[in-house]
C-alpha atoms as a PDB file:
ATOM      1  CA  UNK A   1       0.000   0.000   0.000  1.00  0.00           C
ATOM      2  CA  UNK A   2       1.716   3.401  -1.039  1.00  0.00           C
ATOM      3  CA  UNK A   3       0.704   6.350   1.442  1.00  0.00           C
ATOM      4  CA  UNK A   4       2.160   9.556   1.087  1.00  0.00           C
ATOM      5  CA  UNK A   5       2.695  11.448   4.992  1.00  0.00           C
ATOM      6  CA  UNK A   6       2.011  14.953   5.613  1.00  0.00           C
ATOM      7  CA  UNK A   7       3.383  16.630   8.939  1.00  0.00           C
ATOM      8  CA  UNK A   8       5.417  19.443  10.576  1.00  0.00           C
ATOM      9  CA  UNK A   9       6.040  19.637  14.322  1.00  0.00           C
ATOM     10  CA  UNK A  10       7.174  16.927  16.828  1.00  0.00           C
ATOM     11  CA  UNK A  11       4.084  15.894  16.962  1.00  0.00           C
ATOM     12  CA  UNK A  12       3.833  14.679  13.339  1.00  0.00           C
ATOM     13  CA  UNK A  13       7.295  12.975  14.190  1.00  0.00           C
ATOM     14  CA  UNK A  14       6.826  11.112  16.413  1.00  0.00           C
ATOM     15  CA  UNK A  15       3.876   9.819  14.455  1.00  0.00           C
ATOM     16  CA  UNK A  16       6.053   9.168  11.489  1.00  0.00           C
ATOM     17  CA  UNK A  17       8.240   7.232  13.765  1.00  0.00           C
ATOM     18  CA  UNK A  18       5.778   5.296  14.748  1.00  0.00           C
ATOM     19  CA  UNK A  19       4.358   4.213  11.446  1.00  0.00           C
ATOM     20  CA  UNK A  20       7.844   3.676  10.173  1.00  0.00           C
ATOM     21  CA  UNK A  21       8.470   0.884  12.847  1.00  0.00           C
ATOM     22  CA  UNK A  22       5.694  -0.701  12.213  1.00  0.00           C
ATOM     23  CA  UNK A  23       5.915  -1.266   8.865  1.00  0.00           C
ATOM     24  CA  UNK A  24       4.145   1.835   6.921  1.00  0.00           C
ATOM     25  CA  UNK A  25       7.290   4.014   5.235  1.00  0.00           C
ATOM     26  CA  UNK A  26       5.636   6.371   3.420  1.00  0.00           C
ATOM     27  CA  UNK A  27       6.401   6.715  -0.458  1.00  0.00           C
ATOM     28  CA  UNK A  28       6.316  10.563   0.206  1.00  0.00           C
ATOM     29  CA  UNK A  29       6.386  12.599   3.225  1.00  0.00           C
ATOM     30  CA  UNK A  30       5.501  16.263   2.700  1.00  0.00           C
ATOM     31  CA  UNK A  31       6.634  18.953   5.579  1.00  0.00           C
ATOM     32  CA  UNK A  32       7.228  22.961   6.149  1.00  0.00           C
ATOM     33  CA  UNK A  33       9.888  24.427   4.591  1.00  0.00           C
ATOM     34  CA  UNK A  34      13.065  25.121   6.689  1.00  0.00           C
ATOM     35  CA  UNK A  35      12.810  28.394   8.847  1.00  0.00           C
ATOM     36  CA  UNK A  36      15.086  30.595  11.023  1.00  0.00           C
ATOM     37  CA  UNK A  37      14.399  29.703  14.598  1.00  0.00           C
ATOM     38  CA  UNK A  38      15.693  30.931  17.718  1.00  0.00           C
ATOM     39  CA  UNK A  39      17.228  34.430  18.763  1.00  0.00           C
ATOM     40  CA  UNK A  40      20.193  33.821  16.119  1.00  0.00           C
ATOM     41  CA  UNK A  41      17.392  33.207  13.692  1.00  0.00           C
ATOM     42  CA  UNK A  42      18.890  29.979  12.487  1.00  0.00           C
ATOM     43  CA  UNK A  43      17.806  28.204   9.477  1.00  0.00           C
ATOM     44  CA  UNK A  44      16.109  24.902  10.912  1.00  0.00           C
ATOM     45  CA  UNK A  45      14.203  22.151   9.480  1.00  0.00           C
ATOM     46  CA  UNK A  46      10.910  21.377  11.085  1.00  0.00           C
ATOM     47  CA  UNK A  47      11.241  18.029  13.257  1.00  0.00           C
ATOM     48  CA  UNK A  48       9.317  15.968  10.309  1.00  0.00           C
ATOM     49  CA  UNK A  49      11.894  16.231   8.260  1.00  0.00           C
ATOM     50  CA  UNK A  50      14.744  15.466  10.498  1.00  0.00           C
ATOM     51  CA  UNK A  51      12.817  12.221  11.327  1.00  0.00           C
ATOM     52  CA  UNK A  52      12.270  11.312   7.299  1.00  0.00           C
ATOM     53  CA  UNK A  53      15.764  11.804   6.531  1.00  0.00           C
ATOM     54  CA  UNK A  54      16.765   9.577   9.324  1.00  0.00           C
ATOM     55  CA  UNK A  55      14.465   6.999   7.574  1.00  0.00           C
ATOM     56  CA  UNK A  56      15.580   8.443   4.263  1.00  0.00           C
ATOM     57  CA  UNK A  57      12.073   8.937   2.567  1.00  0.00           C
ATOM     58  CA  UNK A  58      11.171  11.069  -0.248  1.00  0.00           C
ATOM     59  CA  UNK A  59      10.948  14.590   0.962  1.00  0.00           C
ATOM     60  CA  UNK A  60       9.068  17.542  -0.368  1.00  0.00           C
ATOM     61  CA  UNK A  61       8.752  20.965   1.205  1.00  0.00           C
ATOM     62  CA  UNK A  62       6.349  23.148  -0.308  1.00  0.00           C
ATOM     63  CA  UNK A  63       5.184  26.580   0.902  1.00  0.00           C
ATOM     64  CA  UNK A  64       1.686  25.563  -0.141  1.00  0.00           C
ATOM     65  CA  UNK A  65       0.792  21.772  -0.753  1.00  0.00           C
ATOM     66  CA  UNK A  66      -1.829  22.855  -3.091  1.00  0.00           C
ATOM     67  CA  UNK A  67       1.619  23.585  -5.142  1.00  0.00           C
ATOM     68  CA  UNK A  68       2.538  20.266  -5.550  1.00  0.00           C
ATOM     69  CA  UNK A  69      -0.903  18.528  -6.526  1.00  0.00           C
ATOM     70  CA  UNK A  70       0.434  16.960  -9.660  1.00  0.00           C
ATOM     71  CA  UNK A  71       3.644  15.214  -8.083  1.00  0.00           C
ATOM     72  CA  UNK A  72       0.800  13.949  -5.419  1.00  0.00           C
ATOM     73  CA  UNK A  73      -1.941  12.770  -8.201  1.00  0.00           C
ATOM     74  CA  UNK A  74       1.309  10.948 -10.178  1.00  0.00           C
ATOM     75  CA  UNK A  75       2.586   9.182  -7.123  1.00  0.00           C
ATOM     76  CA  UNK A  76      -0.948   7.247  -6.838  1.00  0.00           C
ATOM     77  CA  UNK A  77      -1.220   7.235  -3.026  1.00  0.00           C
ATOM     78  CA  UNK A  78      -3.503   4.290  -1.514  1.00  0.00           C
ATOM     79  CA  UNK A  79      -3.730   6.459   1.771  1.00  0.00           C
ATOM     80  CA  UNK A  80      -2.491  10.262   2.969  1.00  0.00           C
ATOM     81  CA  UNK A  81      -2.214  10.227   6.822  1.00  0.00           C
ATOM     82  CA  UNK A  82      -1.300  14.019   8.140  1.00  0.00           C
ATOM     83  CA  UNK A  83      -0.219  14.407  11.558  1.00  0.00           C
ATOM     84  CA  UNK A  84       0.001  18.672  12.627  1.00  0.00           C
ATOM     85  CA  UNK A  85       0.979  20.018   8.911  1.00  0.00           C
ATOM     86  CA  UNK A  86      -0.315  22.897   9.689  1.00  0.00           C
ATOM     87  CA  UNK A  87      -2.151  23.755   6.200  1.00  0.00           C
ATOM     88  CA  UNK A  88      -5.904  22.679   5.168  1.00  0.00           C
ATOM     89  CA  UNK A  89      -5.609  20.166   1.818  1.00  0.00           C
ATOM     90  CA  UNK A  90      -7.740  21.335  -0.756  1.00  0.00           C
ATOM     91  CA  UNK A  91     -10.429  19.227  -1.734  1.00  0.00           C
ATOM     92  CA  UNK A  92      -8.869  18.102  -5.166  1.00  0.00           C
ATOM     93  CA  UNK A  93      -6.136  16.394  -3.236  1.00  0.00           C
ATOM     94  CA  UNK A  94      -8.600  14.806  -0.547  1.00  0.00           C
ATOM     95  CA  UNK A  95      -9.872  13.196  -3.808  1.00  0.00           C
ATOM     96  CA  UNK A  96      -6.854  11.824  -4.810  1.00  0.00           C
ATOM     97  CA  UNK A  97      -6.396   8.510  -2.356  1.00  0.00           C
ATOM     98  CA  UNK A  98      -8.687   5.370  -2.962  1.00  0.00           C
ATOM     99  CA  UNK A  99      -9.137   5.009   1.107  1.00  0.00           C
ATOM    100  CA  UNK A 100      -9.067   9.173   1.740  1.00  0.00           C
ATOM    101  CA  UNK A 101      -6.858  11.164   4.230  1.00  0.00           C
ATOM    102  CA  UNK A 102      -6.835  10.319   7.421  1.00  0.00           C
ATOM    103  CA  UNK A 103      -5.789  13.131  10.194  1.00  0.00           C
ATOM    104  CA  UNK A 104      -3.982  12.425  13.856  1.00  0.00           C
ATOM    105  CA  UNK A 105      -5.517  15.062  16.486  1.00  0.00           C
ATOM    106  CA  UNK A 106      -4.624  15.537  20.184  1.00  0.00           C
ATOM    107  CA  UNK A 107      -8.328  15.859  21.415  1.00  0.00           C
ATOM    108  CA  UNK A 108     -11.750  13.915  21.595  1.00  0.00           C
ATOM    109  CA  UNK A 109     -13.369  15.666  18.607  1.00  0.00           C
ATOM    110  CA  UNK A 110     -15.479  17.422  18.316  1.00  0.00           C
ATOM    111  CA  UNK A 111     -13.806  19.280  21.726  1.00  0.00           C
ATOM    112  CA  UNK A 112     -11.163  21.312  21.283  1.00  0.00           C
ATOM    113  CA  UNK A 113     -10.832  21.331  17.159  1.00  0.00           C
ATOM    114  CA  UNK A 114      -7.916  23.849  15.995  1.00  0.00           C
ATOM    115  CA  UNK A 115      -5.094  24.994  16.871  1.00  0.00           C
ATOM    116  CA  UNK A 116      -3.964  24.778  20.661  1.00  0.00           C
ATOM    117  CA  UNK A 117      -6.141  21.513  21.492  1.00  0.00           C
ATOM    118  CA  UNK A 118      -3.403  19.980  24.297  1.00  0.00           C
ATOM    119  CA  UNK A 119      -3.357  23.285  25.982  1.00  0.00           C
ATOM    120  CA  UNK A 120      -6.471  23.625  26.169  1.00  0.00           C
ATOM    121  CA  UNK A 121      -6.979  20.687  27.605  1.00  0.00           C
ATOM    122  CA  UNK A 122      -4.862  21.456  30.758  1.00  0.00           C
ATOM    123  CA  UNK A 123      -6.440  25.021  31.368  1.00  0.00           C
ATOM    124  CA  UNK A 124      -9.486  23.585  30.839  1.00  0.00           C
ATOM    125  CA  UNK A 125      -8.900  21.328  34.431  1.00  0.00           C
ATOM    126  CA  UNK A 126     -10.575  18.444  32.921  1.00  0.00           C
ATOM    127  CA  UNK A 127      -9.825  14.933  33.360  1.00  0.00           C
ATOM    128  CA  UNK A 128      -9.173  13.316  30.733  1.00  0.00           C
ATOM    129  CA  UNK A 129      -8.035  14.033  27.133  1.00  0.00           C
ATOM    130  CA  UNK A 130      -7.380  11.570  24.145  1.00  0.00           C
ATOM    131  CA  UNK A 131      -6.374  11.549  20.300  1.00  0.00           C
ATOM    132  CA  UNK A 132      -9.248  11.335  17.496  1.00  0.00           C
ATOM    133  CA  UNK A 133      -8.345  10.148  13.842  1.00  0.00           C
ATOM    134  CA  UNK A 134     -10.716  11.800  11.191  1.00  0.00           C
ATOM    135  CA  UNK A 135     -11.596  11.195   7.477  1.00  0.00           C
ATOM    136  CA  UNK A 136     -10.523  14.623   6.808  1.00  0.00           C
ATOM    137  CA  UNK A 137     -12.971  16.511   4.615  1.00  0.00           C
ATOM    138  CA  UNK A 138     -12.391  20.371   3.608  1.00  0.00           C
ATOM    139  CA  UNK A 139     -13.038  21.986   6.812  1.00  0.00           C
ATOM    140  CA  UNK A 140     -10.659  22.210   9.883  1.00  0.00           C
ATOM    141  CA  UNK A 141     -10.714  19.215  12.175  1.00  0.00           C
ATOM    142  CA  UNK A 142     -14.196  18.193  10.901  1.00  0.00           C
ATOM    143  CA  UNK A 143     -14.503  15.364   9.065  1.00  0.00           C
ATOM    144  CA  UNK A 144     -16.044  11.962  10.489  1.00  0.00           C
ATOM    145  CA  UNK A 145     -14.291   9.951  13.381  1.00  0.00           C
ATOM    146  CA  UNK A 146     -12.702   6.754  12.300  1.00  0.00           C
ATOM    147  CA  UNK A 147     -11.185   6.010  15.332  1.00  0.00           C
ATOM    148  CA  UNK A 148     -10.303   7.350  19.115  1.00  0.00           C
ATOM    149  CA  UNK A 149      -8.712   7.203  22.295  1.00  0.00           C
ATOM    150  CA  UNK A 150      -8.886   8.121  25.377  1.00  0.00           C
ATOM    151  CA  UNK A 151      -6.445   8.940  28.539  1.00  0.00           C
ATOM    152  CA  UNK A 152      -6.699  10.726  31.819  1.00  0.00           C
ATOM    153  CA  UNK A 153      -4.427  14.029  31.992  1.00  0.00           C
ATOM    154  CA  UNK A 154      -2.253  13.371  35.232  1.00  0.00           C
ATOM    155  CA  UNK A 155      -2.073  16.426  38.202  1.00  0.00           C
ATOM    156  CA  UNK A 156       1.054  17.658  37.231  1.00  0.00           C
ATOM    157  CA  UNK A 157       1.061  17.015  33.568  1.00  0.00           C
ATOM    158  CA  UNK A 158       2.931  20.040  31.217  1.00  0.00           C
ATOM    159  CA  UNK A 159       2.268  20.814  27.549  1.00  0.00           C
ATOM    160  CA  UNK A 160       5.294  18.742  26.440  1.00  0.00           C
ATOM    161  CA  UNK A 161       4.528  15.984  28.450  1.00  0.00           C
ATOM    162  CA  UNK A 162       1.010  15.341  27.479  1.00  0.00           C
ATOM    163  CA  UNK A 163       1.564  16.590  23.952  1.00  0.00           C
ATOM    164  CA  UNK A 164       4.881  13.814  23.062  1.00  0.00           C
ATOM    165  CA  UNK A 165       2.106  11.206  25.172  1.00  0.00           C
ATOM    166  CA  UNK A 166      -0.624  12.065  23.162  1.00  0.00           C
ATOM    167  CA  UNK A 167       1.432  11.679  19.823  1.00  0.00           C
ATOM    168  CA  UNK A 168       2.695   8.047  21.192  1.00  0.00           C
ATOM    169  CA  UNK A 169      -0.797   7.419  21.644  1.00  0.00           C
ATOM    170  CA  UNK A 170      -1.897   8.850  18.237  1.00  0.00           C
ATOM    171  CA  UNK A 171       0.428   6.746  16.289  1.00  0.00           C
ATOM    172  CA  UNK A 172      -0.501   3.484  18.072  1.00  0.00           C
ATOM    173  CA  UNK A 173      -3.581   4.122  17.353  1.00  0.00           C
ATOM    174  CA  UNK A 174      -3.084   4.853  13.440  1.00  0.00           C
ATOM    175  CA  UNK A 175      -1.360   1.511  13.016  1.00  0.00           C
ATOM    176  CA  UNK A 176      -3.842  -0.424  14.840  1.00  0.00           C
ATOM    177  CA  UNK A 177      -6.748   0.803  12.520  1.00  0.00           C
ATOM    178  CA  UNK A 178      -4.815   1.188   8.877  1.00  0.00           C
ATOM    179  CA  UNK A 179      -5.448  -2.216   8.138  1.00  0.00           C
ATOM    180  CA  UNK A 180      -9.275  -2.704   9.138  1.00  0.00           C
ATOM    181  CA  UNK A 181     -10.397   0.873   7.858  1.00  0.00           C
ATOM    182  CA  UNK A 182      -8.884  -0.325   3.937  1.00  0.00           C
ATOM    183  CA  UNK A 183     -10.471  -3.828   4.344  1.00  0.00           C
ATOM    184  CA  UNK A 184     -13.534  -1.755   5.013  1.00  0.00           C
ATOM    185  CA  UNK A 185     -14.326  -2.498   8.831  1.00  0.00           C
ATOM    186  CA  UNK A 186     -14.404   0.530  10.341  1.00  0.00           C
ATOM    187  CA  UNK A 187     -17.363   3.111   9.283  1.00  0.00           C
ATOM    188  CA  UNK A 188     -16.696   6.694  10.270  1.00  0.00           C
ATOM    189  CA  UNK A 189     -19.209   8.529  12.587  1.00  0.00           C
ATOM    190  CA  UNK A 190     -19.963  11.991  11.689  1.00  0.00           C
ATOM    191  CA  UNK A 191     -19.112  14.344  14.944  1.00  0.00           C
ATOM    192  CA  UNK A 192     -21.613  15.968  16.621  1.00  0.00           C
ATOM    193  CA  UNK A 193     -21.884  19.359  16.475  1.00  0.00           C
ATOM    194  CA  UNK A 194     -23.376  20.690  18.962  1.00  0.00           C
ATOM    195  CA  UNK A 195     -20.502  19.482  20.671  1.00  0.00           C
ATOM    196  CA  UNK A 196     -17.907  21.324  18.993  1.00  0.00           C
ATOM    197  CA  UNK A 197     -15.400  23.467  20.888  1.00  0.00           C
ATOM    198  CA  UNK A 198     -12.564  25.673  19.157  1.00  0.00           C
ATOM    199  CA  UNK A 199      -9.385  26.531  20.561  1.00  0.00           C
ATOM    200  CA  UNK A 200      -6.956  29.570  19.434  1.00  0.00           C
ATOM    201  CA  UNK A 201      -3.627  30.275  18.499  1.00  0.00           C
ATOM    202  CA  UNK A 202      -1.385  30.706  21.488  1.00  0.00           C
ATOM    203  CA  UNK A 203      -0.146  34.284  21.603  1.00  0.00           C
ATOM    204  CA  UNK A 204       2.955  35.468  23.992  1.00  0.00           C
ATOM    205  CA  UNK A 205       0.242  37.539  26.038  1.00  0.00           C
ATOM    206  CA  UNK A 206      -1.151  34.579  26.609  1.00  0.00           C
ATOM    207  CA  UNK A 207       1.255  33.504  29.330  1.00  0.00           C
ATOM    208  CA  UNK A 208       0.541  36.777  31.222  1.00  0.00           C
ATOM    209  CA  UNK A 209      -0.876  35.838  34.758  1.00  0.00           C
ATOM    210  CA  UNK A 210      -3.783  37.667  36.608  1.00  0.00           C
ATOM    211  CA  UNK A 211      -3.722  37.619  39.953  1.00  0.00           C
ATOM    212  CA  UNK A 212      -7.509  38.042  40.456  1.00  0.00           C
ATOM    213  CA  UNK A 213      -7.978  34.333  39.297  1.00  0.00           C
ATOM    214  CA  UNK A 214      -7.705  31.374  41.317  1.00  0.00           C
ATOM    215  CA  UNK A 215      -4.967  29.507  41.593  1.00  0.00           C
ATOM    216  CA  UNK A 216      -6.268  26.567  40.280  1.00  0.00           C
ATOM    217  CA  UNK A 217      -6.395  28.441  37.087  1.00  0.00           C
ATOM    218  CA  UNK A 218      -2.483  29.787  37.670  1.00  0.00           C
ATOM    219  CA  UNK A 219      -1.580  26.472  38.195  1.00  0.00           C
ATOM    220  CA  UNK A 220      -3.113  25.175  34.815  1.00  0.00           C
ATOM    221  CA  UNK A 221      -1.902  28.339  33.030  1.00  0.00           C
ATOM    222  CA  UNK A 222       1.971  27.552  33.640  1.00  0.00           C
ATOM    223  CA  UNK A 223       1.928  23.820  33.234  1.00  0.00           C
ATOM    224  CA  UNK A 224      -0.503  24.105  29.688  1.00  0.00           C
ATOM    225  CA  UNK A 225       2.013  27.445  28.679  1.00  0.00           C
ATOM    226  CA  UNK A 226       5.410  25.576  29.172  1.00  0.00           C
ATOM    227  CA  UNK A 227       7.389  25.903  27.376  1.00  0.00           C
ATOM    228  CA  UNK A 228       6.301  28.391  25.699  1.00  0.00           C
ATOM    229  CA  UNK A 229       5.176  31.488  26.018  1.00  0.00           C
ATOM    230  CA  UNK A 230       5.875  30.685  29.598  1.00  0.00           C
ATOM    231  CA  UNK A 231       3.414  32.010  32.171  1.00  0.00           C
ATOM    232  CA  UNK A 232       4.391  35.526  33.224  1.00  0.00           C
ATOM    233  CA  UNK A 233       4.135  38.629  35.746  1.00  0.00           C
ATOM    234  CA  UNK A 234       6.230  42.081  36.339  1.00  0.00           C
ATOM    235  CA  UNK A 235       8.181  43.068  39.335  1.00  0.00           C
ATOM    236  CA  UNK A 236       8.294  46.814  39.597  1.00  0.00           C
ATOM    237  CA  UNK A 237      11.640  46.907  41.310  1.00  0.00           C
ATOM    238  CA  UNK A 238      12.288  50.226  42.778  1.00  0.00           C
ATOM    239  CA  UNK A 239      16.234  51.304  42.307  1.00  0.00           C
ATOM    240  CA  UNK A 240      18.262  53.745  44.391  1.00  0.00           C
ATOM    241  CA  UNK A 241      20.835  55.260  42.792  1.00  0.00           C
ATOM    242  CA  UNK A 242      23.480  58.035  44.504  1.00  0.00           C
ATOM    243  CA  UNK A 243      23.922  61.406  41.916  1.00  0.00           C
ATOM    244  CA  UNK A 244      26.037  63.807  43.848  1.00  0.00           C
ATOM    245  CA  UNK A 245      24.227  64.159  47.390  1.00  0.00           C
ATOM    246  CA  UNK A 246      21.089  63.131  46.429  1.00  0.00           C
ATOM    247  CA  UNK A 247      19.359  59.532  46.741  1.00  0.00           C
ATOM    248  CA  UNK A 248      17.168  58.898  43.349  1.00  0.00           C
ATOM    249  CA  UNK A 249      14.554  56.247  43.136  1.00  0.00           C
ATOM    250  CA  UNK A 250      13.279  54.729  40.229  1.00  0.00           C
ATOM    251  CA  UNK A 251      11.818  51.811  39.033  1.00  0.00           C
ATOM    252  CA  UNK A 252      13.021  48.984  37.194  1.00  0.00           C
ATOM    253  CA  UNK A 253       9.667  46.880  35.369  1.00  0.00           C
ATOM    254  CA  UNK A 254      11.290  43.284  35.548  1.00  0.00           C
ATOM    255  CA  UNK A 255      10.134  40.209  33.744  1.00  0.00           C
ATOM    256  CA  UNK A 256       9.354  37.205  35.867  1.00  0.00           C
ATOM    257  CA  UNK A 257       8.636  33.925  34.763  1.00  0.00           C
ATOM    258  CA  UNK A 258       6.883  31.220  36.357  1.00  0.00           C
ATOM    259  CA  UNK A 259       8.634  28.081  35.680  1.00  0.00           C
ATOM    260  CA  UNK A 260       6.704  25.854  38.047  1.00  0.00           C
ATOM    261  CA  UNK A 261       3.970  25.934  40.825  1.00  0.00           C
ATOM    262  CA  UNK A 262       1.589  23.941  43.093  1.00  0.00           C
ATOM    263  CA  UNK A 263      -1.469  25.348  44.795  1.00  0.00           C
ATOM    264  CA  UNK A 264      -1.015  25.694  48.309  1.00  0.00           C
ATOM    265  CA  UNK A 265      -2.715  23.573  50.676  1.00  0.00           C
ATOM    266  CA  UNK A 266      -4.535  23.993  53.564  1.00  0.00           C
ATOM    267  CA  UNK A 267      -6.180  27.383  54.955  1.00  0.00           C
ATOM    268  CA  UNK A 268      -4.334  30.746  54.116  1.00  0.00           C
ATOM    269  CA  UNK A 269      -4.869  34.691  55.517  1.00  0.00           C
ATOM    270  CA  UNK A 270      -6.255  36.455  52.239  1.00  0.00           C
ATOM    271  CA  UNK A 271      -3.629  38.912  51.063  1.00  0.00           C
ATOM    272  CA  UNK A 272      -3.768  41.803  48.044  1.00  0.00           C
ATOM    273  CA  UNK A 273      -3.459  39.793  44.504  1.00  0.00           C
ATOM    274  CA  UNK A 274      -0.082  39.668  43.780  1.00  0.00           C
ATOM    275  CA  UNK A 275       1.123  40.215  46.719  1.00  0.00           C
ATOM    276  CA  UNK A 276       4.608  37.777  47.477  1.00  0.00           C
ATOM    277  CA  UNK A 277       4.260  35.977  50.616  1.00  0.00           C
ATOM    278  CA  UNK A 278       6.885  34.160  52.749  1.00  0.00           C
ATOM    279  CA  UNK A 279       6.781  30.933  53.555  1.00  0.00           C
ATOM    280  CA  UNK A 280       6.963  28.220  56.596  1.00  0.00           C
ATOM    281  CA  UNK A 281      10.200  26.407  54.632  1.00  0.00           C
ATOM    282  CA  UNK A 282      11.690  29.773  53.674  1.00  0.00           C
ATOM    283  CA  UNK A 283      10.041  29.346  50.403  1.00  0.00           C
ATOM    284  CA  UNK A 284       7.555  31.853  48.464  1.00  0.00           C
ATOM    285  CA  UNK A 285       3.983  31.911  47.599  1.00  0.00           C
ATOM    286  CA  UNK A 286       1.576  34.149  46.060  1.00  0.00           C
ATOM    287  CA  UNK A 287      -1.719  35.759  46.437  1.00  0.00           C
ATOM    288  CA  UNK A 288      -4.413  35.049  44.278  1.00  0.00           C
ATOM    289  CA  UNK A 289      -8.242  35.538  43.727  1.00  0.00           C
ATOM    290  CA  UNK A 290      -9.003  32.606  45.283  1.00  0.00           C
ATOM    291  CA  UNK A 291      -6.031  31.017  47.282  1.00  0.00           C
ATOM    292  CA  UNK A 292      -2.320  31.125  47.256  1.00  0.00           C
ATOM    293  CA  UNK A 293       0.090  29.746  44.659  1.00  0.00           C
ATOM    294  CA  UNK A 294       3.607  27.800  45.939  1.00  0.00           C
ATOM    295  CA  UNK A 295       5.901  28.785  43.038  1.00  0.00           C
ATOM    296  CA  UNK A 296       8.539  26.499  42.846  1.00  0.00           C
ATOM    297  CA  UNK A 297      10.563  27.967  40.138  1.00  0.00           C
ATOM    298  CA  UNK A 298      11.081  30.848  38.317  1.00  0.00           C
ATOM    299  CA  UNK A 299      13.557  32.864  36.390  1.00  0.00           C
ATOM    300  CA  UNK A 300      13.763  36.808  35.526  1.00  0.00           C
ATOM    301  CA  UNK A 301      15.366  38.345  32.586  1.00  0.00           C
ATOM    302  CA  UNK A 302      19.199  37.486  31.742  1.00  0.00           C
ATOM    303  CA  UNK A 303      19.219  35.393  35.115  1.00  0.00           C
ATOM    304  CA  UNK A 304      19.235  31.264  34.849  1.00  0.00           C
ATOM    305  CA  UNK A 305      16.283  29.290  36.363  1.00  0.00           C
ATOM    306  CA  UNK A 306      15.860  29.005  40.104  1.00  0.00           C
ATOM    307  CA  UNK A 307      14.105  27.591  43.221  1.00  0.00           C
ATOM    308  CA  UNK A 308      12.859  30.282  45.893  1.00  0.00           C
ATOM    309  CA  UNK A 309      15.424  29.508  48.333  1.00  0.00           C
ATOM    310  CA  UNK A 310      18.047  30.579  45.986  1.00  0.00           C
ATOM    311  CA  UNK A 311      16.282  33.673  44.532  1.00  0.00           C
ATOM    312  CA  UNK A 312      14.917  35.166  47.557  1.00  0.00           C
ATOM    313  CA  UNK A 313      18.882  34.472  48.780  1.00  0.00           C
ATOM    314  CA  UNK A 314      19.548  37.171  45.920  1.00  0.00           C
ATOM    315  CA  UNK A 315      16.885  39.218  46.128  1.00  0.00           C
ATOM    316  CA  UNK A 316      15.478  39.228  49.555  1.00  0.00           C
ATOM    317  CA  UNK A 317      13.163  42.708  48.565  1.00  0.00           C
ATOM    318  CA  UNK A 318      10.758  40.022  46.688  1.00  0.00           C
ATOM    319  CA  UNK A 319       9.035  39.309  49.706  1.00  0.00           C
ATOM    320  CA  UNK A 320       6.076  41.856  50.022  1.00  0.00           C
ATOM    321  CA  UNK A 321       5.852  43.078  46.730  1.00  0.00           C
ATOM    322  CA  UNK A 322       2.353  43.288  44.303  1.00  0.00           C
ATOM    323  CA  UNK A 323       3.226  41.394  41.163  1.00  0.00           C
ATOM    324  CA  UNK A 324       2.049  43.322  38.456  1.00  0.00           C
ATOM    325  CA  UNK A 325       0.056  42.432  34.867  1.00  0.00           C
END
């Protein structure tokens, strides 16, 4: 059987991976074209294609995969699996493959269709979470469900946790069903949907915390927004400086990030939002709307990652400030 693999991020790599072990190389895998990454603005290739050279398929990287229809229609493809390409196929290339295109999501369509769906997941403080394989049709993450899968999001679970277990997951679950949905024993359900919830592209001001919610929500908001754009707050750091005989005060906004927290336990004296609060291990917690947040690492600008004791051992003034939006 010839398929032809579409895919971008790690996500689609790991899927890849999977299908290659178990015996589906694909005749053609078709990715993102390279792109400058990183502060130095590097020319990378997306993870896809790192994995497909490793296995040395075919590669293609178009800007548009609309571009390359023809080489598609000549290579005959039994099957087109995609795995987070990141582009919509046309409906002239849906057409192409006797047994359709099949897509890999991280959610239970119809919830959480789009863009951000293993984020959302975690800020969402549900339970569970799962991946959903579609006969992809024109529209985004709508087609009807061939096949899905479900798992419970654990307590402490981050976005790159769950996401890399979700892909595992997702390509298990691809390999199991190829072979019944061509010989015609699976028939795919149409979602439901009244069901349907979208998600959003994930913006830096995303990460930006507010105080005034709980901090159940703070919680979720730093382990769905690691590793990026990292969950965020200001510390307006006042600054004295000496000109001549005079004392001047100013003050310094400073980036904080919130690398990892836990909600605190237990009964806690209601502070001002924001407000940085000691604690009984010589640790630091935070005020929220409703409770107090243990932060249990953080970092500010052009400083490495730390743990409160050795932060507040540099910058004992942290304790009592109002953390800022």
């Amino acid at each position: 059987m010839k398929i032809i693999f579409l895919g971008t991020s790690k996500f689609g790599s790991i899927i890849l991976e999977k299908m290659a072990n178990s015996g589906y190389s694909p005749a053609l895998v078709i990715t993102a074209p390279d792109k400058p990454s990183g502060r130095k603005q590097i020319v990378t290739p997306p993870p896809v294609k790192i994995t497909a050279g490793h296995y040395e398929f075919k590669i293609n990287q178009p800007e548009r995969v609309r571009h390359i229809e023809t080489e598609i229609r000549n290579a005959k493809p039994d099957l087109i699996v995609t795995a987070a390409y990141g582009q919509i196929l046309p409906q002239e290339i849906l057409d192409i493959p006797q047994f359709g295109c099949l897509n890999v999501h991280p959610s239970l369509l119809p919830k959480y269709r789009g863009a951000s769906p293993v984020q959302h997941a975690i800020l969402s403080g549900g339970k569970e979470t799962g991946v959903t394989i579609i006969l992809m049709d024109a529209i985004m993450d709508h087609g009807p469900i061939v096949a899905q899968k479900k798992t419970v999001i654990g307590s402490n679970e981050n976005f790159p946790e769950l996401h890399d277990r979700l892909a595992r997951l997702g390509g298990e679950l691809l390999v199991d069903i190829i072979p019944d949905w061509v010989n015609g024993g699976i028939k795919a359900q149409r979602q439901n949907e009244t069901e349907a919830t979208y998600t959003t592209i994930i913006k830096k001001e995303s990460g930006l915390i507010d105080w005034a919610k709980p901090a159940e929500e703070i919680e979720r908001q730093v382990r769905a927004f690691n590793p990026w754009p990292g969950t965020y707050t200001f510390w307006e750091k006042k600054i004295f400086k000496v000109k001549g005989k005079k004392s001047l005060a100013e003050t310094r906004r400073i980036y904080v990030k919130i690398l990892a927290a836990e909600v605190t336990k237990g009964k806690t004296v209601q502070k001002k939002n924001g407000e940085v609060l000691p604690t009984k291990v010589k640790e630091l917690a935070v005020q929220t709307g409703r409770g107090q947040l243990n932060i249990l690492k953080l970092q500010i600008e052009g400083k490495k990652p730390a743990d409160p004791r050795d932060f507040l051992a540099g910058h004992a003034d942290f304790i009592g400030v109002i953390l800022k939006k």
